[in-house]
N, C-alpha and C. Protein backbone atom coordinates (compact mmCIF):
# COMPACT_ATOMS: atom_id res chain seq x y z
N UNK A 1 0.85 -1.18 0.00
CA UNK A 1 0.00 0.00 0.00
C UNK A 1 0.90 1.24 0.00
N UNK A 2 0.50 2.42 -0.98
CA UNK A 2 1.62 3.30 -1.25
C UNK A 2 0.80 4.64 -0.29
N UNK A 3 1.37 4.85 0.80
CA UNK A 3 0.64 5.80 1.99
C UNK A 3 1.40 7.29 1.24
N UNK A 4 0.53 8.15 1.65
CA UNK A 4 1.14 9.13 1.59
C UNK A 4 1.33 10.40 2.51
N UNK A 5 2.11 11.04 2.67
CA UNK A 5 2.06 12.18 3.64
C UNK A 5 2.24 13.19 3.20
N UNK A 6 1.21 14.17 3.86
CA UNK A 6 0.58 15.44 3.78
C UNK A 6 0.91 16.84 4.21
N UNK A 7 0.88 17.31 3.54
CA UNK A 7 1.44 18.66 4.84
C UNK A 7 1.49 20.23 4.23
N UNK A 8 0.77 20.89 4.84
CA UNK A 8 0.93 22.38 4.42
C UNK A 8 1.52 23.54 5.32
N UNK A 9 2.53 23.95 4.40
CA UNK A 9 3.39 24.61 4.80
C UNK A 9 3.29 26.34 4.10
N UNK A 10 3.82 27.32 5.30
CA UNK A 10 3.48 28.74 4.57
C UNK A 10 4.40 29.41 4.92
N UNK A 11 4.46 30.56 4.30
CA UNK A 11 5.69 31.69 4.53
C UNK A 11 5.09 32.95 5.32
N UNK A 12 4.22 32.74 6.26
CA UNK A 12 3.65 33.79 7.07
C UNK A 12 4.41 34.66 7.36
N UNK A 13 5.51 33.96 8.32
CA UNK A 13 6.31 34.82 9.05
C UNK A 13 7.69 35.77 8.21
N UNK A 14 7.78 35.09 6.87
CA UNK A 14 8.71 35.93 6.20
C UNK A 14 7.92 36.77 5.56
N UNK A 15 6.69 36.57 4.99
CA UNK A 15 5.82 37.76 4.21
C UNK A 15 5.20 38.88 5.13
N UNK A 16 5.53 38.32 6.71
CA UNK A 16 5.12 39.25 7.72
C UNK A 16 6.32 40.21 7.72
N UNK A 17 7.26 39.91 7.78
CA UNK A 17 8.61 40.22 8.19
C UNK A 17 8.70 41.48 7.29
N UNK A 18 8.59 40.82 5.57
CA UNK A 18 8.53 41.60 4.44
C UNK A 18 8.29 43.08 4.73
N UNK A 19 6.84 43.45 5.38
CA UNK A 19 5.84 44.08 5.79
C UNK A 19 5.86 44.77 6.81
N UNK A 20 7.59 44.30 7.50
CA UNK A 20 7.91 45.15 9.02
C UNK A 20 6.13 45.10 9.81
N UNK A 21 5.85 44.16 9.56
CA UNK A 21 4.38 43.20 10.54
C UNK A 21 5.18 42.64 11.67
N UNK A 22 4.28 43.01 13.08
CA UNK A 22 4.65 41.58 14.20
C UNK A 22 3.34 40.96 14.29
N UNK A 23 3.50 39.77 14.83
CA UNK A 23 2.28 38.63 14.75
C UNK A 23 1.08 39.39 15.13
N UNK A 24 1.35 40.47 16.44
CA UNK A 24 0.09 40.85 16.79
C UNK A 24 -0.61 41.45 15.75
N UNK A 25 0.25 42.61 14.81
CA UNK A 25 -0.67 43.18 13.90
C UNK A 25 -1.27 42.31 12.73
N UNK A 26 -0.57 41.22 12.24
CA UNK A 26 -1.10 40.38 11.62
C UNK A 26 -2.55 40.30 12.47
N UNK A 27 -2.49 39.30 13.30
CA UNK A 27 -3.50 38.75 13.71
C UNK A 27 -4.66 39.79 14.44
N UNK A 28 -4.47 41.12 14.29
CA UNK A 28 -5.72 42.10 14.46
C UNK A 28 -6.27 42.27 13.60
N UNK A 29 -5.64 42.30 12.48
CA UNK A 29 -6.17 42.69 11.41
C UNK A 29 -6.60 41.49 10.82
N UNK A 30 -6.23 40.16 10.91
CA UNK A 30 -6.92 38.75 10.45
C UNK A 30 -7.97 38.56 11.55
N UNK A 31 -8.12 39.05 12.54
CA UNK A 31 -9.25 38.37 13.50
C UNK A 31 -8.84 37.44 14.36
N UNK A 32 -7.71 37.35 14.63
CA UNK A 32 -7.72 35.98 15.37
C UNK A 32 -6.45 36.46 16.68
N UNK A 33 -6.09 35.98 17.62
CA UNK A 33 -5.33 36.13 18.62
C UNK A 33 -3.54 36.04 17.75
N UNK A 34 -3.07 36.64 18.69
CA UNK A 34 -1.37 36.49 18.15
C UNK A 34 -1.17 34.81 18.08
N UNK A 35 -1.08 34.50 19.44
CA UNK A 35 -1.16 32.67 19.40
C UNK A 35 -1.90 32.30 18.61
N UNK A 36 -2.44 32.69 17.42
CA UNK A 36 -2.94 31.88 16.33
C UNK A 36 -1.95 32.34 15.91
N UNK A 37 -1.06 33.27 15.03
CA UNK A 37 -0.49 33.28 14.33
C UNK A 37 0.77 32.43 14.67
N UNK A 38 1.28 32.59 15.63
CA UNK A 38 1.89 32.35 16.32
C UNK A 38 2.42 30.32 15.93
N UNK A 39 1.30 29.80 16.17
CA UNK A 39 0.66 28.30 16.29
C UNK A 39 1.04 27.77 14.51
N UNK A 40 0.19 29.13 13.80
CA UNK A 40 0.58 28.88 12.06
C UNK A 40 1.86 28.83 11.99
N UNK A 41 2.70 29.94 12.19
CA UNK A 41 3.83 29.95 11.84
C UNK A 41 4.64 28.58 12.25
N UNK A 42 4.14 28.36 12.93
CA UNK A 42 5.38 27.18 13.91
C UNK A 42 4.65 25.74 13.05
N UNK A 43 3.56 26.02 12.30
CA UNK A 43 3.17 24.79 11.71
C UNK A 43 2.46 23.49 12.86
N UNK A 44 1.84 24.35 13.96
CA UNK A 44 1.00 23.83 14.66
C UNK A 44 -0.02 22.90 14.88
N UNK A 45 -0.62 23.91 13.49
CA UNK A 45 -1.89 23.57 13.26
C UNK A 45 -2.31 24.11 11.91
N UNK A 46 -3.22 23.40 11.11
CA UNK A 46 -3.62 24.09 9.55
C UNK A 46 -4.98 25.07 9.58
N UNK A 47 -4.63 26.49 9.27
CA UNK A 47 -6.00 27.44 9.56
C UNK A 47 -7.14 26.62 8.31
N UNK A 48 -8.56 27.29 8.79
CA UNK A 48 -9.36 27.05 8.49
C UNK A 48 -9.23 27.94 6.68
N UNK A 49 -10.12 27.37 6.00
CA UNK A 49 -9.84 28.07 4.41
C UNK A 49 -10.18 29.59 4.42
N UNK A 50 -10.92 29.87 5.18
CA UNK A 50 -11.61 31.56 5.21
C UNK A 50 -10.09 32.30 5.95
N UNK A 51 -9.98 31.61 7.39
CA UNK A 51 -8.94 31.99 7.66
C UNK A 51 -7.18 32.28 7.17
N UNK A 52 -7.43 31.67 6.31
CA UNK A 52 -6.58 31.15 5.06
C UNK A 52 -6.56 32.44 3.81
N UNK A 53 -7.76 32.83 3.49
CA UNK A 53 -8.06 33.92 3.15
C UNK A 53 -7.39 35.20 3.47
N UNK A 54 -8.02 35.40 5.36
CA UNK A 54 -7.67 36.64 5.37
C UNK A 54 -6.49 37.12 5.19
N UNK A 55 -5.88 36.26 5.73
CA UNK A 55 -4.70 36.44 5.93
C UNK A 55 -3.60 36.85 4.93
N UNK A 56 -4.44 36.15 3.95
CA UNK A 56 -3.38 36.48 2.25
C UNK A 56 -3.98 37.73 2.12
N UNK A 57 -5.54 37.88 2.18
CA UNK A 57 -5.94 39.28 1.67
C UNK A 57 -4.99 40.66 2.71
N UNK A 58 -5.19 40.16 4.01
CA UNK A 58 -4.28 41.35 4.87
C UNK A 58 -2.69 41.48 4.44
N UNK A 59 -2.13 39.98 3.95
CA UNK A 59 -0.76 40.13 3.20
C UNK A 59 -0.99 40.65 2.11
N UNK A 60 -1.82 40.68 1.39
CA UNK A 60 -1.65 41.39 -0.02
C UNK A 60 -1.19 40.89 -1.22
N UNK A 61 -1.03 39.76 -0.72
CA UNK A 61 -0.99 37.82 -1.89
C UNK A 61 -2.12 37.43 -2.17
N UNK A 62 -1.63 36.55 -3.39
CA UNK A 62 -2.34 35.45 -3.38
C UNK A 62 -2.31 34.56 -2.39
N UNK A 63 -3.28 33.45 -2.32
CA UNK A 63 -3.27 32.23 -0.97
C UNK A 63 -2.21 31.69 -1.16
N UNK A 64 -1.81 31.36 -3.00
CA UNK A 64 -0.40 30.17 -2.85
C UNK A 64 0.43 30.93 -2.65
N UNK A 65 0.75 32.10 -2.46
CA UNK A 65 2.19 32.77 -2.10
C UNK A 65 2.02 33.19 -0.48
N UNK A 66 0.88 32.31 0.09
CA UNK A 66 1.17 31.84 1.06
C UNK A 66 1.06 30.73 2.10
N UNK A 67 0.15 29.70 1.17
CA UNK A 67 0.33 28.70 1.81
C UNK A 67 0.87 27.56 0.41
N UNK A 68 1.19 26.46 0.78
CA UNK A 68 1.66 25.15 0.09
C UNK A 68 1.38 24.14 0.48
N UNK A 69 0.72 23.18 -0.47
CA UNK A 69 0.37 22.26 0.05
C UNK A 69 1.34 21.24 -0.30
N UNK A 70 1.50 20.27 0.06
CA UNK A 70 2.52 19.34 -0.08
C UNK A 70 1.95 17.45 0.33
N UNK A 71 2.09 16.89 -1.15
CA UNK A 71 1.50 15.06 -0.90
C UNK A 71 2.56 14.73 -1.08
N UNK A 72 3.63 13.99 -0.16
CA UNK A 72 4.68 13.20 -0.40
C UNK A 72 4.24 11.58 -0.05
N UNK A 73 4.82 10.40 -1.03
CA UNK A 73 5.51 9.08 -0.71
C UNK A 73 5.65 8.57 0.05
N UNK A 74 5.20 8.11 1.09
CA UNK A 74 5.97 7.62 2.39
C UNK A 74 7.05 6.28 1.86
């Protein structure tokens, strides 16, 4: 059986960086607590698709220039 593994990965914290952004202002302006951003960046946990949204719309990207999805081979 050919399993595969999953995983989405993003450049939050460098497109934040870009932007002279700290997590908090990210995440005021996305709606959500710093420890959410916080949680994304570190690859915690995968935001929800809306949330996924804002976040590109408050970066000023597209979604794939900031998130990636990734199906590898095990």
């Amino acid at each position: 059986m050919n399993e595969k593994s999953q995983q989405l990965t993003n450049r939050i914290a460098v497109l934040r960086a870009e932007r002279k952004m700290t997590q908090k202002d990210l995440a005021e302006k996305a709606g959500v607590s710093r420890q959410t951003i916080l949680s994304l960046e570190n690859k915690k946990y995968s935001p929800s698709l809306v949330l996924a949204f804002k976040i590109a719309k408050v970066l000023d990207v597209a979604i794939t220039q900031v998130f990636q999805y990734k199906e590898e081979s095990k």
